[in-house]
N, C-alpha and C. Protein backbone atom coordinates (compact mmCIF):
# COMPACT_ATOMS: atom_id res chain seq x y z
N UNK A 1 64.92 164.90 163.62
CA UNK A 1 64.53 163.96 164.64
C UNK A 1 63.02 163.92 164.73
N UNK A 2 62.33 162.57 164.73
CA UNK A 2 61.37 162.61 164.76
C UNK A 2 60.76 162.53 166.55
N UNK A 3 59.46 163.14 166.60
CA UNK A 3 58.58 162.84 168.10
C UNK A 3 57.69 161.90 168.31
N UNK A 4 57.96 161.48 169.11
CA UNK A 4 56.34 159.94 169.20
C UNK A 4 55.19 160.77 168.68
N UNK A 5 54.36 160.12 168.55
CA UNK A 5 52.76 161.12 167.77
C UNK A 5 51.97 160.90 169.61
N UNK A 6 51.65 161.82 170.06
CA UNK A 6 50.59 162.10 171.40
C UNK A 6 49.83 161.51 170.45
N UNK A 7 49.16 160.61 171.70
CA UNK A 7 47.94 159.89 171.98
C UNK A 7 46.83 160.69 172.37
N UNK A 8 46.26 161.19 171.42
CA UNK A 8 44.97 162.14 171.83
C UNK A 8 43.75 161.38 172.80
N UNK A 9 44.05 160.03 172.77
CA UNK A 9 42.87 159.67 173.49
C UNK A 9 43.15 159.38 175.04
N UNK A 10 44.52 159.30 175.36
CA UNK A 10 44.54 159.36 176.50
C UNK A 10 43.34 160.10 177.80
N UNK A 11 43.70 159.28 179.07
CA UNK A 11 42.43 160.09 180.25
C UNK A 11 43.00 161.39 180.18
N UNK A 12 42.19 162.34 181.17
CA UNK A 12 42.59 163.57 181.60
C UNK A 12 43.71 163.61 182.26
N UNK A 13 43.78 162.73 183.38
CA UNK A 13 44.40 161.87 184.05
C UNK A 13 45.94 162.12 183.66
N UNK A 14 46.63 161.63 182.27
CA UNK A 14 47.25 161.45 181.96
C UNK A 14 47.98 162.58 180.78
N UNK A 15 46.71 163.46 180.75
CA UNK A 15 47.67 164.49 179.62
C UNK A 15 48.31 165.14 180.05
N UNK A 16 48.81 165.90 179.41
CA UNK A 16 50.05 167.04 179.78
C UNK A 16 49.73 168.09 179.83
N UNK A 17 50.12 169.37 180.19
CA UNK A 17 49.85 170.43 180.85
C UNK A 17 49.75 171.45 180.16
N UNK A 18 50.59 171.23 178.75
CA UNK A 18 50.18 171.68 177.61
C UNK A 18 48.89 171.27 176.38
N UNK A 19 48.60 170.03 176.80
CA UNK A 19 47.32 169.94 176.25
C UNK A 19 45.86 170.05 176.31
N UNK A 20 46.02 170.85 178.20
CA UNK A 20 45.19 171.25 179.14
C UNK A 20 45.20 173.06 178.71
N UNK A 21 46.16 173.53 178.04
CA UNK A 21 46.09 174.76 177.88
C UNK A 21 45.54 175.21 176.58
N UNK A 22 44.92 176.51 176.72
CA UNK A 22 44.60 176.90 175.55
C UNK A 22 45.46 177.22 174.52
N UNK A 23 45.75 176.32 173.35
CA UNK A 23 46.98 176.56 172.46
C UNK A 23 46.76 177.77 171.42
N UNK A 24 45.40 178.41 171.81
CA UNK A 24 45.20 179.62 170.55
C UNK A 24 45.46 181.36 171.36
N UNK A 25 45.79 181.16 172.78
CA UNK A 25 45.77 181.76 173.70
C UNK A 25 47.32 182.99 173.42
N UNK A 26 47.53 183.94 173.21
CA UNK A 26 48.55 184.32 173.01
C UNK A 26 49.44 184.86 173.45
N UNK A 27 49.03 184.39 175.08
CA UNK A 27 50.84 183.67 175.92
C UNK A 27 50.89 182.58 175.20
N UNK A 28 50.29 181.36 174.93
CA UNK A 28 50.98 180.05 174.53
C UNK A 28 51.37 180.36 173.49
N UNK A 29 51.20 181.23 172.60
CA UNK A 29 52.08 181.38 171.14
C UNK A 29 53.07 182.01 171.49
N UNK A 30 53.27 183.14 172.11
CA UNK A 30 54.07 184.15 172.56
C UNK A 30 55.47 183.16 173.33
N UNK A 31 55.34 182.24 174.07
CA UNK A 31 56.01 181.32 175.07
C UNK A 31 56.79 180.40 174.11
N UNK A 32 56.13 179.95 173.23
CA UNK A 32 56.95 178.95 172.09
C UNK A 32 57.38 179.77 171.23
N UNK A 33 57.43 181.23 170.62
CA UNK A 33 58.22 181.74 170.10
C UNK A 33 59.44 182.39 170.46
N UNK A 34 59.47 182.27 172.04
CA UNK A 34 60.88 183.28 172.66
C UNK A 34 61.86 181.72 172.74
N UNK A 35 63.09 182.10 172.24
CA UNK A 35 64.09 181.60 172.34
C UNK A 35 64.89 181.41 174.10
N UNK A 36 64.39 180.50 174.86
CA UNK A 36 64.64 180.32 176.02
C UNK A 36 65.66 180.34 176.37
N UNK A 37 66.29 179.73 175.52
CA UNK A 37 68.09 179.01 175.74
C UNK A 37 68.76 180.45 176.14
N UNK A 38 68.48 180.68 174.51
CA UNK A 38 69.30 182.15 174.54
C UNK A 38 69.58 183.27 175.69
N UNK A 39 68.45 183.59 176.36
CA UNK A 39 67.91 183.95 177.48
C UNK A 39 68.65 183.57 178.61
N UNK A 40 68.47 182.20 178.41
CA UNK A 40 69.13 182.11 179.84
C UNK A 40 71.04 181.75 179.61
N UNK A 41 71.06 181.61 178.50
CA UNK A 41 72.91 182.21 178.47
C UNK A 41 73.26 182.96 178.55
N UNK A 42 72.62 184.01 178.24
CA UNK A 42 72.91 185.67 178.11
C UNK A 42 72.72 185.90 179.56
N UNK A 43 71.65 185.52 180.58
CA UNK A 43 71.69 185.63 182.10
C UNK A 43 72.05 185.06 182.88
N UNK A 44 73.08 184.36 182.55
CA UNK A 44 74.38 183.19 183.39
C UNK A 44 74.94 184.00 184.01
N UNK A 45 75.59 184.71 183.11
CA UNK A 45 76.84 185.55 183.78
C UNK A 45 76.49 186.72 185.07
N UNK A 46 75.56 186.58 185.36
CA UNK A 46 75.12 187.70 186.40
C UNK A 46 74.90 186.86 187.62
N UNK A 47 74.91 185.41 187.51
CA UNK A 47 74.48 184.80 188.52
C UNK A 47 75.71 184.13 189.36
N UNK A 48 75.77 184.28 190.49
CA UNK A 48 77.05 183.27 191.02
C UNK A 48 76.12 181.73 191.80
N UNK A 49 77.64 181.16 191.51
CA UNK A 49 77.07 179.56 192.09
C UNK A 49 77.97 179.37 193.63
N UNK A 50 78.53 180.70 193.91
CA UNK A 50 78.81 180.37 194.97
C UNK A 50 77.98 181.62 196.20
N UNK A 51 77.58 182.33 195.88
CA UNK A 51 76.94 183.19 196.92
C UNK A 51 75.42 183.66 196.55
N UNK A 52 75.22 184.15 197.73
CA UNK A 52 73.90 183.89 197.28
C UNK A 52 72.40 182.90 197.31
N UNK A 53 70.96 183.21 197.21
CA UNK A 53 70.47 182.15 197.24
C UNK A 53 70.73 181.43 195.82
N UNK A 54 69.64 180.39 195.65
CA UNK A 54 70.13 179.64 194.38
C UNK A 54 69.11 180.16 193.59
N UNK A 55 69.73 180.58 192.02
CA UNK A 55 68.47 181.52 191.44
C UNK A 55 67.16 181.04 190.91
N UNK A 56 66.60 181.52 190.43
CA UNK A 56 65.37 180.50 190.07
C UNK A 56 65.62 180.78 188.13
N UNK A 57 65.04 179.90 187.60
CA UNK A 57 64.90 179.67 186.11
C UNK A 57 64.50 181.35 185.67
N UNK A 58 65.42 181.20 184.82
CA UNK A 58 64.92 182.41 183.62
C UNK A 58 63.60 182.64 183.05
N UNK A 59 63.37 180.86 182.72
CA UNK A 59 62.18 181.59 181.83
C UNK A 59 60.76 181.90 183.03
N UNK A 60 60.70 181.32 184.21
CA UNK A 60 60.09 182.07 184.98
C UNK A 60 59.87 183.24 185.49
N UNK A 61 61.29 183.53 185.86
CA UNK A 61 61.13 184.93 185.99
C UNK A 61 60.69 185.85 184.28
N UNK A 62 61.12 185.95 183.30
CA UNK A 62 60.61 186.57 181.99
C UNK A 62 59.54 186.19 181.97
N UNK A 63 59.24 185.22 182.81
CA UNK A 63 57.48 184.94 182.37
C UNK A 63 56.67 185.61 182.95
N UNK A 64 56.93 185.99 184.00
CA UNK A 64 56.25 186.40 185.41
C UNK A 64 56.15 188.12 184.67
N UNK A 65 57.08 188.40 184.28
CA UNK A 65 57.65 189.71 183.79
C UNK A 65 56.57 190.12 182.97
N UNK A 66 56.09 189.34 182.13
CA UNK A 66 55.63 189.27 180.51
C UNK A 66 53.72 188.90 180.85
N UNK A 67 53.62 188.05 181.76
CA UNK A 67 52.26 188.26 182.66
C UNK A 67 51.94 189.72 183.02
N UNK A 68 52.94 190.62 183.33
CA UNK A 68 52.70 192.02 183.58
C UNK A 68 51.97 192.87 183.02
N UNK A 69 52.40 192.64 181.12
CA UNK A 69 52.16 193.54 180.30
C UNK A 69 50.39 192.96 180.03
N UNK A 70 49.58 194.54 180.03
CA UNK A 70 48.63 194.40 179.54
C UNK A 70 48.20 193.28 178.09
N UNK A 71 47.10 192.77 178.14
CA UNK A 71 46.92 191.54 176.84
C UNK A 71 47.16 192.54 175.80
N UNK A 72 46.35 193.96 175.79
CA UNK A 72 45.91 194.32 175.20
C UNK A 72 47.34 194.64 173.61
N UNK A 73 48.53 194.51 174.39
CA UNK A 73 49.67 194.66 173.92
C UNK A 73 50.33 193.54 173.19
N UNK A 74 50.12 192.42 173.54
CA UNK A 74 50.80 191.43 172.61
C UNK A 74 50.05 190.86 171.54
């Protein structure tokens, strides 16, 4: 499947939030290499949809998690 080609010339205005980030930065490499999906199928089953508050996204919380670890480590 192909992707539209980003319009590099777009305003500031208008880019995306990933093109505002530093892409050499290594959370942003680190973030596009973890398999999200996976993650959050494997952490379904712990969650109920009937009690409880309502949970928040996986990859936030692993993210938040992974912000923890010293840079000096990844």
């Amino acid at each position: 499947m192909f992707s539209k080609e980003k319009n590099r010339d777009q305003n500031f205005l208008f880019s995306t939030l990933e093109d505002q980030l530093d892409q050499q930065h290594p959370l942003f490499k680190l973030a596009n290499k973890i398999d999200w999906q996976s993650l959050e199928d494997s952490f379904k089953v712990l969650y109920s949809k009937r009690k409880g508050r309502p949970s928040k996204p996986i990859r936030l919380m692993c993210g938040l998690l992974i912000l923890k670890i010293p840079e000096k480590y990844l």
